[in-house]
C-alpha atoms as a PDB file:
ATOM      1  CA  UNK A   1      92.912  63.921 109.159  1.00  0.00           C
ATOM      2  CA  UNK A   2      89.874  65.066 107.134  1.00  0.00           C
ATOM      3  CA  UNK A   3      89.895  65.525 103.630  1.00  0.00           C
ATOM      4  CA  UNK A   4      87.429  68.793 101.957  1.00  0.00           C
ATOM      5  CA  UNK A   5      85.794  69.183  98.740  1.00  0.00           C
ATOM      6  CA  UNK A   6      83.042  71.196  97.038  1.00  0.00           C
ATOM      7  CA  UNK A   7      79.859  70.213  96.978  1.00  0.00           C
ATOM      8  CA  UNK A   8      76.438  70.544  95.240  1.00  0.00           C
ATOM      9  CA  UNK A   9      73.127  68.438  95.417  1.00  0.00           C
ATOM     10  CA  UNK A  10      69.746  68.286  96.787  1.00  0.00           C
ATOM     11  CA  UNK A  11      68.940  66.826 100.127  1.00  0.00           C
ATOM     12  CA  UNK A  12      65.901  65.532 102.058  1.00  0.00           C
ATOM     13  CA  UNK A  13      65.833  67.534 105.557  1.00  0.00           C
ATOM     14  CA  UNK A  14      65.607  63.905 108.205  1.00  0.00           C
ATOM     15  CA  UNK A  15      65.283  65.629 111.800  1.00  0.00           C
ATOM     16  CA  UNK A  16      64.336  69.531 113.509  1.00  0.00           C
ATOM     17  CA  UNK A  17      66.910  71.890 112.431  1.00  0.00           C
ATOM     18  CA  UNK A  18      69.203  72.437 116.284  1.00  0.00           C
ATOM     19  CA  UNK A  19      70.379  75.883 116.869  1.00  0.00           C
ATOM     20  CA  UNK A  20      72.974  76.820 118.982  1.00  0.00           C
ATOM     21  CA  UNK A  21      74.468  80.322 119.535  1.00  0.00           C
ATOM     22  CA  UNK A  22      78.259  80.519 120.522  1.00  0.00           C
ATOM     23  CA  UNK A  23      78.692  82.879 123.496  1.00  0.00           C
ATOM     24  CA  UNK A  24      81.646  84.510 122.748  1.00  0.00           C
ATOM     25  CA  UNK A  25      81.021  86.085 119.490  1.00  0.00           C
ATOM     26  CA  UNK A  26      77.081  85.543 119.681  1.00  0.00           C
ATOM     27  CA  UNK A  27      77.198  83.264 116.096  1.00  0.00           C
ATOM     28  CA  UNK A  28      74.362  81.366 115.869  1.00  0.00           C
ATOM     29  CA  UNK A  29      74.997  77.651 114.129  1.00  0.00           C
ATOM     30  CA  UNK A  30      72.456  75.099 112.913  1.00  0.00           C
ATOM     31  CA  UNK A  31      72.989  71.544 112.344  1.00  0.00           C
ATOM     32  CA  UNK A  32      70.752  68.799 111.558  1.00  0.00           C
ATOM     33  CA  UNK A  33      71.197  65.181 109.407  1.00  0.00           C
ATOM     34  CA  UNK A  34      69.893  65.184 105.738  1.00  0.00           C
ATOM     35  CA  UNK A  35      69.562  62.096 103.089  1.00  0.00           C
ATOM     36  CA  UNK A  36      71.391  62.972 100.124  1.00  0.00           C
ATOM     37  CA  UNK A  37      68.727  62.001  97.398  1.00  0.00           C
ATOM     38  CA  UNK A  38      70.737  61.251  94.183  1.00  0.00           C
ATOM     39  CA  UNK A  39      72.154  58.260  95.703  1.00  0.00           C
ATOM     40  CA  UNK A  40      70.336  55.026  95.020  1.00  0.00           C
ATOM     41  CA  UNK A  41      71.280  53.698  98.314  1.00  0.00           C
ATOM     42  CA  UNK A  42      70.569  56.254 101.304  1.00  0.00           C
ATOM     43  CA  UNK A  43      73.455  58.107 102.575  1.00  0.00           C
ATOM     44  CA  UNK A  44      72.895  60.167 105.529  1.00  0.00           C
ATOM     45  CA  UNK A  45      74.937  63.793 106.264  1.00  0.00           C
ATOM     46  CA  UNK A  46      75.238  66.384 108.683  1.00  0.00           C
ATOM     47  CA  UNK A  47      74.901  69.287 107.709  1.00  0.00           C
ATOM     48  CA  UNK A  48      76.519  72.634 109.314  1.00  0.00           C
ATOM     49  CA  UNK A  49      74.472  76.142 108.822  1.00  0.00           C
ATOM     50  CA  UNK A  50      76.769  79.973 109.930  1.00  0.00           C
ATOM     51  CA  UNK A  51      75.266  83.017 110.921  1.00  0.00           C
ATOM     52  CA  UNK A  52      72.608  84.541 109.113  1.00  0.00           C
ATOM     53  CA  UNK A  53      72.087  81.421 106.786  1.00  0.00           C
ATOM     54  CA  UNK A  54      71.921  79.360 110.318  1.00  0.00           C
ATOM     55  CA  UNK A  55      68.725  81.528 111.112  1.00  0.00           C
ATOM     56  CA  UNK A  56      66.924  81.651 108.224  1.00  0.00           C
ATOM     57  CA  UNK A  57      67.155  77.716 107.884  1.00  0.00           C
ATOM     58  CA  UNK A  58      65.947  77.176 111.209  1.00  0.00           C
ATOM     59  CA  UNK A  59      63.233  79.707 110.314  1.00  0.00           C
ATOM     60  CA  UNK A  60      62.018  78.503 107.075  1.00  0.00           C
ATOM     61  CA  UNK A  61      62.775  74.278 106.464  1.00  0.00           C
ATOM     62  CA  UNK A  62      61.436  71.575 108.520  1.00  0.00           C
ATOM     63  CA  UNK A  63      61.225  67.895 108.134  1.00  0.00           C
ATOM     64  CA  UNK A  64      60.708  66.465 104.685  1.00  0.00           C
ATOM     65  CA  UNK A  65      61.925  69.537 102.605  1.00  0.00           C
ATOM     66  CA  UNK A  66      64.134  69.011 100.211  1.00  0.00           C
ATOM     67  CA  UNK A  67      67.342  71.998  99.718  1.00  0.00           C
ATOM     68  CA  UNK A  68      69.132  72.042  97.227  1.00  0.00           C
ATOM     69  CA  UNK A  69      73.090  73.177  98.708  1.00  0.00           C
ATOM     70  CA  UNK A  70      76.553  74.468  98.116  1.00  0.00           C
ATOM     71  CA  UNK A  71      79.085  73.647 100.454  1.00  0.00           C
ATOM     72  CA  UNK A  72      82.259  71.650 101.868  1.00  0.00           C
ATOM     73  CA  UNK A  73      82.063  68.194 102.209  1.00  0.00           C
ATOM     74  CA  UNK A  74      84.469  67.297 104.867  1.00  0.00           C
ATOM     75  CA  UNK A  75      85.092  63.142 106.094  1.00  0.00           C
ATOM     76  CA  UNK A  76      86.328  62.252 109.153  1.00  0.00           C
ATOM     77  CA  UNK A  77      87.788  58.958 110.213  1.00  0.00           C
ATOM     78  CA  UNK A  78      87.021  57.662 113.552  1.00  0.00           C
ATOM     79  CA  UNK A  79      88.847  54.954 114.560  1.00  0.00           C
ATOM     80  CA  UNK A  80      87.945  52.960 117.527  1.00  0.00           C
ATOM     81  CA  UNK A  81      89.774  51.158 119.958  1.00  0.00           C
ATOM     82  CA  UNK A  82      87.858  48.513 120.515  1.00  0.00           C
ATOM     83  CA  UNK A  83      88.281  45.960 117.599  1.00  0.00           C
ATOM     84  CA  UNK A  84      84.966  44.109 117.069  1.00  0.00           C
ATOM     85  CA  UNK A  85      83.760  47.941 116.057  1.00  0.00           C
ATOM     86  CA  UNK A  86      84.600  48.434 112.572  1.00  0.00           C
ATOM     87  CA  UNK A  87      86.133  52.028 111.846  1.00  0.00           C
ATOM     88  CA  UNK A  88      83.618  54.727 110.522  1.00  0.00           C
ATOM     89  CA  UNK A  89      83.775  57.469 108.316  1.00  0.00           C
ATOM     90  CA  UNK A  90      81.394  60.317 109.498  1.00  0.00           C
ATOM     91  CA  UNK A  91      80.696  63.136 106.789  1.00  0.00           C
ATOM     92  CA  UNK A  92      79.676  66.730 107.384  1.00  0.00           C
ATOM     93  CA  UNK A  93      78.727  69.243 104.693  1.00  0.00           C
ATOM     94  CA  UNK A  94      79.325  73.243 106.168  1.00  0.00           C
ATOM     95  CA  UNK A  95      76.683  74.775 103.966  1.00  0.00           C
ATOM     96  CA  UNK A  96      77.437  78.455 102.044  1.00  0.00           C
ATOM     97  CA  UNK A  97      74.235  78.513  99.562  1.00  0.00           C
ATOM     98  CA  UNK A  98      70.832  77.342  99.706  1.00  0.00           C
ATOM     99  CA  UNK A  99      67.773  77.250  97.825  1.00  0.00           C
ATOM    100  CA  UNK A 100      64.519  75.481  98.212  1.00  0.00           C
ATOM    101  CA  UNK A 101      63.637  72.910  95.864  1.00  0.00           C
ATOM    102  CA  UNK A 102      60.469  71.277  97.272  1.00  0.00           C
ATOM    103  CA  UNK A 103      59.241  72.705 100.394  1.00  0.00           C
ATOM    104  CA  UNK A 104      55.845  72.684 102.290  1.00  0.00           C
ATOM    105  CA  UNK A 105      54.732  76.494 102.705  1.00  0.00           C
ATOM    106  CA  UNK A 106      54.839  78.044 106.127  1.00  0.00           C
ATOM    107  CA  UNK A 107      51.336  79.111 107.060  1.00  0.00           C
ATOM    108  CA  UNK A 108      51.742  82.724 108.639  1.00  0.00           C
ATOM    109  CA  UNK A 109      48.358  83.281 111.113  1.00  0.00           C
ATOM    110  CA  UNK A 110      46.387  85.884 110.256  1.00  0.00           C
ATOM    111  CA  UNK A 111      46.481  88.566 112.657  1.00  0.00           C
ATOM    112  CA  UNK A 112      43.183  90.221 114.055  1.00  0.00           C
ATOM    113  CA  UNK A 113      43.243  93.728 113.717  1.00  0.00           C
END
């Protein structure tokens, strides 16, 4: 069972945004992990991008940027059956809002006319 709340905070993009687009109804998702950076001790998230919002993050943010989201934090229990492995909680945040905070620009080539 998986328990959902709202959240809010800024984040530290860790790895390539992935994009994949779902064949049936051609939505496009991205996900890729993020640091949450108010925590003293690192915490790492995945985070879950929809539709248009899925393209323009995989357009715009790379490595190292920092986003500052809205969205539903959602933790899921995994239990194993083997048990010398400890359980594990594994959180995901499915991002509605999001707005840079400290990015490195994207350098657009000139184009030769």
């Amino acid at each position: 069972m998986a328990d959902t709340n709202y959240f809010s905070g800024i984040i530290k993009i860790l790895e390539n945004p992935t994009q994949i687009i779902l064949n049936k109804n051609k939505i496009s998702t991205t996900t890729f992990r993020a640091e949450l950076s108010q925590i003293r001790k690192s915490k790492v998230v995945s985070l879950v991008f929809w539709g248009t919002l899925a393209n323009e993050v995989k357009t715009y943010y790379q490595v190292n940027d920092y986003l500052l989201i809205n969205g539903y934090i959602s933790v899921k229990n995994e239990k194993h059956r083997n048990l010398t492995i400890k359980n594990s909680k594994q959180v995901t945040i499915t991002v509605l809002k999001v707005y840079p905070f400290f990015c490195k620009p994207n350098l657009i080539p000139n184009k030769i006319t």
